[in-house]
Protein backbone atom coordinates (compact mmCIF):
# COMPACT_ATOMS: atom_id res chain seq x y z
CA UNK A 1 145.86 -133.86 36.03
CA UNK A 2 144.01 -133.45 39.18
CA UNK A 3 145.29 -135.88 42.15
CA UNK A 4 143.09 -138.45 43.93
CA UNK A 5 142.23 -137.90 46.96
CA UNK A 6 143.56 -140.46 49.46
CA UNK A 7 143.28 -141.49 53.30
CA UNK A 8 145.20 -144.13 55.43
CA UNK A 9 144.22 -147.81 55.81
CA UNK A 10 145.41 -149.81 58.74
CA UNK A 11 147.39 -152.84 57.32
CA UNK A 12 146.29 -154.76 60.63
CA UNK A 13 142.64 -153.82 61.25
CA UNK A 14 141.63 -152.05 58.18
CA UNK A 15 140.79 -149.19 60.55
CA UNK A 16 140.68 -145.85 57.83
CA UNK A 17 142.20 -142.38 58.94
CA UNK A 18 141.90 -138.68 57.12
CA UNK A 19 145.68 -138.37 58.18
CA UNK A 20 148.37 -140.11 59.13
CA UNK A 21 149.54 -141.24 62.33
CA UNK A 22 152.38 -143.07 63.83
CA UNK A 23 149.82 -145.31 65.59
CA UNK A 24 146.44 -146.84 64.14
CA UNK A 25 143.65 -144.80 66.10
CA UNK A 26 141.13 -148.16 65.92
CA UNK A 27 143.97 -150.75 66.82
CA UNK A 28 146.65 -149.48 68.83
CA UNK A 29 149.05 -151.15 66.43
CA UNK A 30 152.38 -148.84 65.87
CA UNK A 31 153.65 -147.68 62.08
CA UNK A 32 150.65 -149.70 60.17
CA UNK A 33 148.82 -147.02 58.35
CA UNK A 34 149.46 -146.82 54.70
CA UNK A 35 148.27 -143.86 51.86
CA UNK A 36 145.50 -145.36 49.54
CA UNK A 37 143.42 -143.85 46.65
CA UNK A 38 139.84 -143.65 47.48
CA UNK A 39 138.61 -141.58 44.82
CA UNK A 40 139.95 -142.33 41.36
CA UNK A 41 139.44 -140.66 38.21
CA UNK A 42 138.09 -141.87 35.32
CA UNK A 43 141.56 -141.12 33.49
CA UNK A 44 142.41 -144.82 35.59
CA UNK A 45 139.28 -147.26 35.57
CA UNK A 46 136.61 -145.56 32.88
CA UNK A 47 138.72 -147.71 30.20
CA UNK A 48 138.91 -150.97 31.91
CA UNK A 49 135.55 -150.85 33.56
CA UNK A 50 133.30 -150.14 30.02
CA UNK A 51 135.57 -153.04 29.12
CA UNK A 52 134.40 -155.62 31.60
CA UNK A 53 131.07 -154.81 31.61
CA UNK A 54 130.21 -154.99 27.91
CA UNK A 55 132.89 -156.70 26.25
CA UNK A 56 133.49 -159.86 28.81
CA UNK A 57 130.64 -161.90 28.14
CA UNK A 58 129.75 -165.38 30.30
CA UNK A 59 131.31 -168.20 28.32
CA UNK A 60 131.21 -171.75 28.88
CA UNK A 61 134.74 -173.35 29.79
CA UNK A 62 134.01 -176.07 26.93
CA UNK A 63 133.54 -173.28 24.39
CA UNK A 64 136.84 -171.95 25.08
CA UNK A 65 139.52 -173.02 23.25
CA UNK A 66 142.61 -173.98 25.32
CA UNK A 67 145.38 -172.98 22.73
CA UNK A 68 148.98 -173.25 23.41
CA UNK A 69 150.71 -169.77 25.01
CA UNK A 70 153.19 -169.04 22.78
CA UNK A 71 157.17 -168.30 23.89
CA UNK A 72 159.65 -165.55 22.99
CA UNK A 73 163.11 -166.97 23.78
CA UNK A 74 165.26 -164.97 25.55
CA UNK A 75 168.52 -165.88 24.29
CA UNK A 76 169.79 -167.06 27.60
CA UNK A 77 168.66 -170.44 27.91
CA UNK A 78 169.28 -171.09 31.88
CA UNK A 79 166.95 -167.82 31.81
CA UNK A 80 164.55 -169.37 29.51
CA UNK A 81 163.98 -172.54 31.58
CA UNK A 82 163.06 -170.42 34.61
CA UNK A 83 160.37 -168.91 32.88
CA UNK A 84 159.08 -172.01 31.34
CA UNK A 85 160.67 -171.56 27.75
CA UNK A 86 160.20 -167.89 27.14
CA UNK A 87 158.57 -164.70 27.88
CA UNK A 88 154.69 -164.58 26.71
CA UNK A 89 152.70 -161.45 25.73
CA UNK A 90 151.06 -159.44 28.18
CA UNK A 91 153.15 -161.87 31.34
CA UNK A 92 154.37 -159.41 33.69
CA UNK A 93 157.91 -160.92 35.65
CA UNK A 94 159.04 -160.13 39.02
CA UNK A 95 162.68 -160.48 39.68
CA UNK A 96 164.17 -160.12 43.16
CA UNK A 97 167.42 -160.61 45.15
CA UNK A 98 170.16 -158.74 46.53
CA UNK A 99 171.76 -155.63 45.58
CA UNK A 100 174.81 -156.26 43.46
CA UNK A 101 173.54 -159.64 42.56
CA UNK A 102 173.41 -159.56 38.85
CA UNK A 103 169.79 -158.64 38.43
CA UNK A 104 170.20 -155.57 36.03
CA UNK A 105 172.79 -157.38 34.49
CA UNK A 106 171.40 -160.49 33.47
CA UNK A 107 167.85 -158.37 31.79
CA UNK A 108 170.36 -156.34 30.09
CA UNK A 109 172.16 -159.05 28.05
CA UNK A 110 168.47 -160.43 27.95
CA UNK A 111 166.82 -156.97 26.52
CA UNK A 112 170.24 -157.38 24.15
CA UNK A 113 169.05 -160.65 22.90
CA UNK A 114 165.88 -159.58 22.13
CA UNK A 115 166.21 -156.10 20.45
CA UNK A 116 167.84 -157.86 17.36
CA UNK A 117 164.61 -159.08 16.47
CA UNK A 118 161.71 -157.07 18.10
CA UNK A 119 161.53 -153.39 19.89
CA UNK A 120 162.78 -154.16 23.58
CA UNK A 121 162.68 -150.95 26.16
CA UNK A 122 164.88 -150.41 29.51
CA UNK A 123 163.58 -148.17 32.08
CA UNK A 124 166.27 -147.12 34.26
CA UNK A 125 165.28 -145.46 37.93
CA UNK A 126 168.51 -146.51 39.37
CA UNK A 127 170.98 -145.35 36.61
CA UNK A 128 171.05 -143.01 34.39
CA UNK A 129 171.56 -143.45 30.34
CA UNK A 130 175.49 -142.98 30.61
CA UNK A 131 175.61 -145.51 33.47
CA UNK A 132 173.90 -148.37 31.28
CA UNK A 133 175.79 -147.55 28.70
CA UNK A 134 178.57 -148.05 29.94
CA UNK A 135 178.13 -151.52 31.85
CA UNK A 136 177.05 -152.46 28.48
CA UNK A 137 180.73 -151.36 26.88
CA UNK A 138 182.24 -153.19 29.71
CA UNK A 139 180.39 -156.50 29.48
CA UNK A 140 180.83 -155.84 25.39
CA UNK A 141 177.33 -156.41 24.98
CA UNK A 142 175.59 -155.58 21.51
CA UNK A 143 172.95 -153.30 22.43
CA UNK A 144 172.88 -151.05 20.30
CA UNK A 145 169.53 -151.39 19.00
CA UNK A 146 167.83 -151.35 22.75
CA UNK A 147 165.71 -148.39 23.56
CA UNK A 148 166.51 -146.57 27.27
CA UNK A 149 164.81 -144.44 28.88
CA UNK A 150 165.90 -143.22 32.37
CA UNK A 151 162.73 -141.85 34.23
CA UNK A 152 161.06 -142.96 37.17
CA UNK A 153 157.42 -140.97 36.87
CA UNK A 154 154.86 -143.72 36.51
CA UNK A 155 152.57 -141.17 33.81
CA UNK A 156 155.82 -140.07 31.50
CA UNK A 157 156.63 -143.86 31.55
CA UNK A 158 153.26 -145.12 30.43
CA UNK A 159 152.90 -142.76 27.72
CA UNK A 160 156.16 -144.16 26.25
CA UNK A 161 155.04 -147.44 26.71
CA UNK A 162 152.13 -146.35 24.30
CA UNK A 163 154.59 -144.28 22.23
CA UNK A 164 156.84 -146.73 21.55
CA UNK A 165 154.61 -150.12 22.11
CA UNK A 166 157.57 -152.20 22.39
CA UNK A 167 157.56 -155.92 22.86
CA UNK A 168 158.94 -156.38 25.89
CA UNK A 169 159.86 -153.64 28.75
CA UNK A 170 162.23 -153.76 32.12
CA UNK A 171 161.36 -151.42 34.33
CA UNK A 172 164.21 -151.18 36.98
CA UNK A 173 163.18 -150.91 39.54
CA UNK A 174 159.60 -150.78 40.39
CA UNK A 175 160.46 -149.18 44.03
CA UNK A 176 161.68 -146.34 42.25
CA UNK A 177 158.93 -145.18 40.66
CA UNK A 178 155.64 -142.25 41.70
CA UNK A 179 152.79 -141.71 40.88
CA UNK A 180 150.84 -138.14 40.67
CA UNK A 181 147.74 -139.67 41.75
CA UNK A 182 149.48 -140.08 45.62
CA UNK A 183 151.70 -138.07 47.29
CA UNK A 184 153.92 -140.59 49.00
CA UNK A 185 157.45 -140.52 48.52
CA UNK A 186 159.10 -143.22 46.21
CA UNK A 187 159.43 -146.81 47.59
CA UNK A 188 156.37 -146.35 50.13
CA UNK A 189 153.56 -149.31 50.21
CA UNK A 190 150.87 -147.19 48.19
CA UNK A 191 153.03 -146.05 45.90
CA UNK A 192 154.72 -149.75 44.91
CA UNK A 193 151.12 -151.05 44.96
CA UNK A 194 149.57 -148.25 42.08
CA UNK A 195 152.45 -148.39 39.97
CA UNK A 196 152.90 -152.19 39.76
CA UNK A 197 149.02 -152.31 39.26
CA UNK A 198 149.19 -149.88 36.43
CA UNK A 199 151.80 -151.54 34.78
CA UNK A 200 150.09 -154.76 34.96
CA UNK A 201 146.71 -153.15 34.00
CA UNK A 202 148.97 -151.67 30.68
CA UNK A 203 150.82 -155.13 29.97
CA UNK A 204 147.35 -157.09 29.87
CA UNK A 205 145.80 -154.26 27.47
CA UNK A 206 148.31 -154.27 24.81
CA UNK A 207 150.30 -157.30 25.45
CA UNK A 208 154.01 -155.62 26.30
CA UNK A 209 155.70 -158.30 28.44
CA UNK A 210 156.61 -156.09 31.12
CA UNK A 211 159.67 -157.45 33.32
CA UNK A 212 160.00 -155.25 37.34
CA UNK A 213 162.75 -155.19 39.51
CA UNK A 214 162.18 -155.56 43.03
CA UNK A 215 164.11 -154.96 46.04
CA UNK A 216 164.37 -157.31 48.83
CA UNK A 217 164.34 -156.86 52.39
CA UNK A 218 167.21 -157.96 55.15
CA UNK A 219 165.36 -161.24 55.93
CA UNK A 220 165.59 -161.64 51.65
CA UNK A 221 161.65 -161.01 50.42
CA UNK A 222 160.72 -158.75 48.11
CA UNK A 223 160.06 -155.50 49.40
CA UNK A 224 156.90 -153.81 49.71
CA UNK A 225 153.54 -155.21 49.52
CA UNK A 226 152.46 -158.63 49.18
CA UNK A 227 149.62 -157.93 46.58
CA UNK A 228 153.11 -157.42 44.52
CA UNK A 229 153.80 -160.64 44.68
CA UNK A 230 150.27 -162.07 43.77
CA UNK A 231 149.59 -159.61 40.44
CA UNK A 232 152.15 -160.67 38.71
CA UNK A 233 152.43 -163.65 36.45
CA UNK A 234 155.97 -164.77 37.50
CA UNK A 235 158.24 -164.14 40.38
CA UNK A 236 161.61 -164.74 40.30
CA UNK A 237 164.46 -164.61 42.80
CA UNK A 238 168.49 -164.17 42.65
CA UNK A 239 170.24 -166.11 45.14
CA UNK A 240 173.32 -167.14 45.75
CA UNK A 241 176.56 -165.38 47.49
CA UNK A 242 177.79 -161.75 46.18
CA UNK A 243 180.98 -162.86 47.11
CA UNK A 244 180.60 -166.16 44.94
CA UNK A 245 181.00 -166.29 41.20
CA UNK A 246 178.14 -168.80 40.81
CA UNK A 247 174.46 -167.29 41.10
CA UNK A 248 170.88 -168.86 41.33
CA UNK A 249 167.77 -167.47 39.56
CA UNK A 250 164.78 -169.90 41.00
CA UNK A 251 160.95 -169.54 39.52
CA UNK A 252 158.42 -169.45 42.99
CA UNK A 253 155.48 -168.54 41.16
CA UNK A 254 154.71 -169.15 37.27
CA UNK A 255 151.29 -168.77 35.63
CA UNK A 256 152.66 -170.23 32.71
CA UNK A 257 154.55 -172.75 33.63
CA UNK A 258 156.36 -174.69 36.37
CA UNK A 259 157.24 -173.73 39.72
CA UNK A 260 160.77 -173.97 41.78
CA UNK A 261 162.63 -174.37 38.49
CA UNK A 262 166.55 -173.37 38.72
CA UNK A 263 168.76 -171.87 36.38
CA UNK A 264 172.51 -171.80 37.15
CA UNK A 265 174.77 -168.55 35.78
CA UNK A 266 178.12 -167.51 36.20
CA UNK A 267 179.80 -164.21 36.83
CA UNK A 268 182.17 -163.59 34.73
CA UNK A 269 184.03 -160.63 32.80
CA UNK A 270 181.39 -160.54 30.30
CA UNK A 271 177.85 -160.83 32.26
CA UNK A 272 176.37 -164.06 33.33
CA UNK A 273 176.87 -167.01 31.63
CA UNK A 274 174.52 -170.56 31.96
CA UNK A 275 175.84 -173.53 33.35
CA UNK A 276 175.42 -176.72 31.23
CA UNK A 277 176.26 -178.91 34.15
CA UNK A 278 175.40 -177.40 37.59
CA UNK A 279 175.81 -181.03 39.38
CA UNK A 280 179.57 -180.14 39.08
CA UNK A 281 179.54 -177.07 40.88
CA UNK A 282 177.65 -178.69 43.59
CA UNK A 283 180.43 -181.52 44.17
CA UNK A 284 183.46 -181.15 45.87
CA UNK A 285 186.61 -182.59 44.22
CA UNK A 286 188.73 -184.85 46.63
CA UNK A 287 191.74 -186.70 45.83
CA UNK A 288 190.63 -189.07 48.22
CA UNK A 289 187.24 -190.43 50.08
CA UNK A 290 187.08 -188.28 53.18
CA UNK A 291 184.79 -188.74 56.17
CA UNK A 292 181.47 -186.83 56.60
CA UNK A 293 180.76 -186.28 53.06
CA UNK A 294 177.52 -187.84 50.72
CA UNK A 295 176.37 -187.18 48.02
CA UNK A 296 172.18 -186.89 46.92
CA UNK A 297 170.63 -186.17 43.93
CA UNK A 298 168.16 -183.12 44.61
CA UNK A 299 165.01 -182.55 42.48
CA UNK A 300 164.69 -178.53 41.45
CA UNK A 301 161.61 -178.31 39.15
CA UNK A 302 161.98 -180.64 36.28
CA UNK A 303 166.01 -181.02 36.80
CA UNK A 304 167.95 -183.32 38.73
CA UNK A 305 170.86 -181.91 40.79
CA UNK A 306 173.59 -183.91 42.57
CA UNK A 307 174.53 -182.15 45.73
CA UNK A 308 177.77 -182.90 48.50
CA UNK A 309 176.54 -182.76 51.81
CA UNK A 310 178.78 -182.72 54.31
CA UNK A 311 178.89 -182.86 58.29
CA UNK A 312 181.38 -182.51 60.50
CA UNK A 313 180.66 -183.82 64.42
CA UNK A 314 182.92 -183.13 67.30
CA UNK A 315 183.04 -183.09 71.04
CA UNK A 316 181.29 -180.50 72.50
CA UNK A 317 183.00 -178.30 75.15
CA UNK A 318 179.96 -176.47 75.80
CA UNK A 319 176.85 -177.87 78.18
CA UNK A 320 174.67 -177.11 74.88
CA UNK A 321 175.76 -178.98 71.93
CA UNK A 322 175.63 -176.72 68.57
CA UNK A 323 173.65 -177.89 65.76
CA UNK A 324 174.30 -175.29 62.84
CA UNK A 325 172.63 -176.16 59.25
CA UNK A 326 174.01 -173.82 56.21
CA UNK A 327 172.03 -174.61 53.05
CA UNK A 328 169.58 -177.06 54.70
CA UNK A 329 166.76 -176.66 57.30
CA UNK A 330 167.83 -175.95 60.60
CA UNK A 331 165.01 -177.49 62.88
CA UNK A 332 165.12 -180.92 60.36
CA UNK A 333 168.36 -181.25 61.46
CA UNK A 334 167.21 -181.76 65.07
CA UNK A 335 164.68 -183.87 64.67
CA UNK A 336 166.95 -186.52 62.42
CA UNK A 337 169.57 -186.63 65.26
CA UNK A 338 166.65 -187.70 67.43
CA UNK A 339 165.89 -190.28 64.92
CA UNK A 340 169.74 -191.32 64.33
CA UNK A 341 169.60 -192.08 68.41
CA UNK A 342 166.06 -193.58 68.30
CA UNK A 343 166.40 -196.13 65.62
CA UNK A 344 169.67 -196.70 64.83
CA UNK A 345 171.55 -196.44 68.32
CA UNK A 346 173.82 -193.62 67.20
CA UNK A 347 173.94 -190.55 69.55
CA UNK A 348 174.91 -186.95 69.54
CA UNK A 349 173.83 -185.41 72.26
CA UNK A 350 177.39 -184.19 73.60
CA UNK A 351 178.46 -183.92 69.73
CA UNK A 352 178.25 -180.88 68.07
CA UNK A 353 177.35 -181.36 64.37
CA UNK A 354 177.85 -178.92 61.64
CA UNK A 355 175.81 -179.30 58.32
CA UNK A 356 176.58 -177.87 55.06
CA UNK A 357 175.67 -177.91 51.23
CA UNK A 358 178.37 -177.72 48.61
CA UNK A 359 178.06 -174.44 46.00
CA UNK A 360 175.38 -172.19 48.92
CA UNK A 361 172.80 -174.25 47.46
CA UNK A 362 169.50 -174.78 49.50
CA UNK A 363 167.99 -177.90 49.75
CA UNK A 364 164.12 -177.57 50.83
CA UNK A 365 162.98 -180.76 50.35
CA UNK A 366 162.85 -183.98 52.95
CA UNK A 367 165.11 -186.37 49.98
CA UNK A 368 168.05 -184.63 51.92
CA UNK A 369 167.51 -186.47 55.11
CA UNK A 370 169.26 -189.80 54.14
CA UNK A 371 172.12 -188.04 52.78
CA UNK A 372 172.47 -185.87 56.58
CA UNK A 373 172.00 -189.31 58.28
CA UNK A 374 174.81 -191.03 56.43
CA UNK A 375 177.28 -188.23 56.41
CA UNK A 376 176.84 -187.72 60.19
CA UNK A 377 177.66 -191.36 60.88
CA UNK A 378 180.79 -191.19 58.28
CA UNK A 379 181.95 -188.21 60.65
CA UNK A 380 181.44 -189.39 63.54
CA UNK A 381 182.80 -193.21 62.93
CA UNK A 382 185.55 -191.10 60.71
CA UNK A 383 185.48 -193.20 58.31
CA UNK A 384 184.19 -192.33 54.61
CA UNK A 385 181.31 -193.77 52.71
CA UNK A 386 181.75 -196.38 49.67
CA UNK A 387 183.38 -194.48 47.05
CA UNK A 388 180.77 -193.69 44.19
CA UNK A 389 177.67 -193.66 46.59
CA UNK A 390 174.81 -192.01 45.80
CA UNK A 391 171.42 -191.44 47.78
CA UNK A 392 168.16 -189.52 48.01
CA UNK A 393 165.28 -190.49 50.51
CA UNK A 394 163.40 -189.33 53.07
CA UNK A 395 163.35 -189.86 57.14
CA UNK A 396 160.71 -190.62 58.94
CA UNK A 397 160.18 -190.27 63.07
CA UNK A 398 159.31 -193.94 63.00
CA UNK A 399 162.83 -194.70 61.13
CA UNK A 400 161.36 -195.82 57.83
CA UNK A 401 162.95 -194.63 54.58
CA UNK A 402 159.97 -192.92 52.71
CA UNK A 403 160.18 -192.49 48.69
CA UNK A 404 160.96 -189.30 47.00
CA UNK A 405 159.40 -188.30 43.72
CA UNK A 406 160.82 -188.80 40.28
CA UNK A 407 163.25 -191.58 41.52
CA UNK A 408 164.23 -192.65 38.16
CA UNK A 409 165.50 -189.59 36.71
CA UNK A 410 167.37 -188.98 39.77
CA UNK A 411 169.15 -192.72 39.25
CA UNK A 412 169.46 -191.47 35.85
CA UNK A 413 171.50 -188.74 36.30
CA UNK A 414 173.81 -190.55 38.87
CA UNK A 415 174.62 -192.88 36.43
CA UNK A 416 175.30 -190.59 33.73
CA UNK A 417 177.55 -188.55 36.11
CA UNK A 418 179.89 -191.98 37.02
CA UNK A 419 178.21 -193.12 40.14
CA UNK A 420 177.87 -196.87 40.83
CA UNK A 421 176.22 -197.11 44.28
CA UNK A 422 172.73 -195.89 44.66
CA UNK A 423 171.60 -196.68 48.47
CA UNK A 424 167.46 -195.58 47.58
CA UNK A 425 163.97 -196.15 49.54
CA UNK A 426 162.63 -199.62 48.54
CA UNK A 427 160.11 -198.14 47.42
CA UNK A 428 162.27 -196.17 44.20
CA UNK A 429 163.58 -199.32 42.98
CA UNK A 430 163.62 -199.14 38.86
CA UNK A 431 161.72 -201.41 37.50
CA UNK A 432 164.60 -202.07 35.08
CA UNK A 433 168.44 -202.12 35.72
CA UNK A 434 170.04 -198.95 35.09
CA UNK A 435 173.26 -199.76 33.14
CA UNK A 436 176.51 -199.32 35.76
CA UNK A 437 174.61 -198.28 38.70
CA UNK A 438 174.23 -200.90 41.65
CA UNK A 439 170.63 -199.71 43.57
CA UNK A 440 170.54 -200.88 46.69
CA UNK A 441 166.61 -200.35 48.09
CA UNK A 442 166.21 -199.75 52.01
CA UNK A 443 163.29 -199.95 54.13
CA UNK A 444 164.42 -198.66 57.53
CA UNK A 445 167.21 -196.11 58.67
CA UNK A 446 169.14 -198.95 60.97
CA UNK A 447 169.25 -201.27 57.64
CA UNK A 448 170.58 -198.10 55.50
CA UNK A 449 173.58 -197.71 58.24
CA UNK A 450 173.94 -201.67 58.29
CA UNK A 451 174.38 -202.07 54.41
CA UNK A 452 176.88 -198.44 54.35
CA UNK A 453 179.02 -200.79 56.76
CA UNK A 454 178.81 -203.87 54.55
CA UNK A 455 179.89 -202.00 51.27
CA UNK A 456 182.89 -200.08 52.79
């Protein structure tokens, strides 16, 4: 097969160069040229091309019927809900997150699932055969129906992909792979960029569900370009601490269904296993009400979560206070102390004031900010909120109480989890009484800290 012949783009300027060079000859800018195909064979694009040209016509968007996508469980529901109920033919997944996470592990027992009842295919660039097989033995998973093929040449892989046509295909991981058609070592930009294109070209063609691996990067994004990122159909990351038992597999992009779902596994002897009720890993268990802890019911796609925050405020024997967030947003936290001082008359300035979510959870929405507010005054008065409070709401600079979305499932869930107190934005009042939960609606950040007072 004769190779493509290539040149180097500037990722800055777009400047091209016949050879590489440590800096871009039009831009200045240092370590930005990257190896592209500029002349591709016909082996690549004469296929596609005919294709679009002749058999795409111009259709009206009435005339197209707007059918249902239809779902291939997985087998792993926690897994299933991330991807919107199932894998569909022809999606192409991208799953990311830290080595030694449980990435390879949780598409194996997946793959496991679904080789009972369909052709499934591994492609291991990491491990060879033996290696699988034997993580497989040790997590006594029943794969012995699952096709494996250890190879990381992007030609030999798609011509077992058109061997085999198998329903759905893992390739781990995609930064392991090469093509002929570039001479770049594994792992580079170009060469992550042509293979995850081919594969996607291949899954759309004959409808494999092809699943990549993808390694992150120190700061935690996927590594390598970010046209990765916007070919596929669904991206995926792993979070959560190695040296925790409890791991987080969060949807940030889905084509077929929604975004910033959460599914909720643990480690254990036998692979990952789903967690039925995640609120109780996010809850601490006291024997008593202690100071600077509240709990808020977080909304993560279509599921309600009930998260502990807790804060603990001391002197400060420093000139510069410390403000440290773990698990929530770090500048946020600033700006609500400002507030707390503003509009409630409750200041911090010589405090310093730690901030932390139960489980390594992260909280990116604004319905935290109540919760932060409240369990910085418990800590700092030293006293502990009403027993069986509840909250959710966000701060504004003016010191109103803004409403968060999907306020009644949120109450919901309180209640069915034994809560009684439910300090809310006015504004999230149900319209009906929730059975055993007290919802007390607030208007101002002042009148939230007034009623806390009244109630303990």
């Amino acid at each position: 097969m004769a190779k493509s012949k290539t040149n180097y783009t500037c990722t800055e300027c777009g400047g091209v160069s016949n050879k590489w060079a440590g800096q871009c000859p039009a831009c200045g800018k240092w370590n930005t040229l990257v190896e592209t195909v500029i002349d591709v064979g016909a082996h690549r694009f004469a296929s596609s091309a005919q294709g679009l040209v002749q058999g795409a016509p111009v259709q009206k968007l009435s005339d197209i019927a707007a059918t249902d996508v239809p779902r291939v469980p997985t087998g792993i529901e926690e897994f299933d809900r991330v991807l919107g109920g199932g894998l569909v033919a022809g999606g192409v997944v991208l799953i990311g997150g830290d080595p030694g996470i449980g990435k390879s592990t949780l598409l194996l027992q997946a793959l496991a699932n679904l080789s009972k009842t369909s052709k499934a295919l591994y492609v291991s660039g990491e491990e060879s055969g033996a290696q699988v097989a034997l993580r497989a033995r040790r997590l006594t998973i029943d794969a012995d129906d699952l096709h494996l093929q250890a190879e990381i040449q992007l030609e030999k892989i798609l011509n077992t992909l058109a061997d085999q046509r198998p329903k759905v295909a893992v390739i781990d991981s995609i930064q392991t792979l090469y093509s002929d058609a570039l001479t770049s070592a594994p792992g580079s930009v170009a060469q992550v960029r042509e293979c995850a294109a081919q594969l996607t070209r291949v899954a759309k063609q004959s409808g494999i569900t092809i699943i990549l691996v993808g390694h992150v990067t120190k700061e935690g994004a996927l590594a390598g370009p970010r046209v990765l990122e916007h070919i596929v159909d669904t991206v995926l990351y792993f979070e959560g601490d190695t040296h925790s038992s409890f791991r987080l597999v969060r949807a940030f992009k889905n084509r077929f269904g929604a975004v910033n779902e959460l599914g909720v596994f643990a480690m254990t002897e036998k692979g990952l296993k789903g967690v039925s009720n995640p609120s109780a890993l996010f809850l601490s268990q006291h024997d008593a009400q202690v100071p600077g802890s509240c709990v808020m019911v977080t909304q993560e796609g279509s599921r309600p979560l009930l998260v502990e925050v807790q804060a603990l405020v001391d002197a400060s024997h420093v000139p510069n206070a410390r403000r440290l967030s773990v698990g929530l947003e770090q500048n946020r936290l600033a700006m609500l102390l400002a507030v707390l001082h503003r509009h409630a008359g409750v200041a911090a300035y010589d405090q310093d004031v730690f901030i932390n979510a139960v489980g390594g959870v992260k909280i990116s929405e604004p319905a935290a900010d109540l919760a932060v507010l409240l369990a910085i005054q418990s800590s700092m008065r030293n006293k502990p909120l009403p027993r069986g409070l509840v909250t959710f709401g966000e701060v504004g600079l003016a010191g109103e109480i803004r409403p968060a979305p999907r306020g009644q499932e949120r109450l919901r869930e309180a209640a069915k989890l034994g809560f009684s107190i439910a300090l809310v934005p006015k504004s999230n009042l149900p319209k009906q009484k929730i059975e055993g939960l007290q919802v007390i609606g607030v208007e101002r950040i002042d009148e939230a800290m007034a009623k806390v007072r009244e109630l303990a």
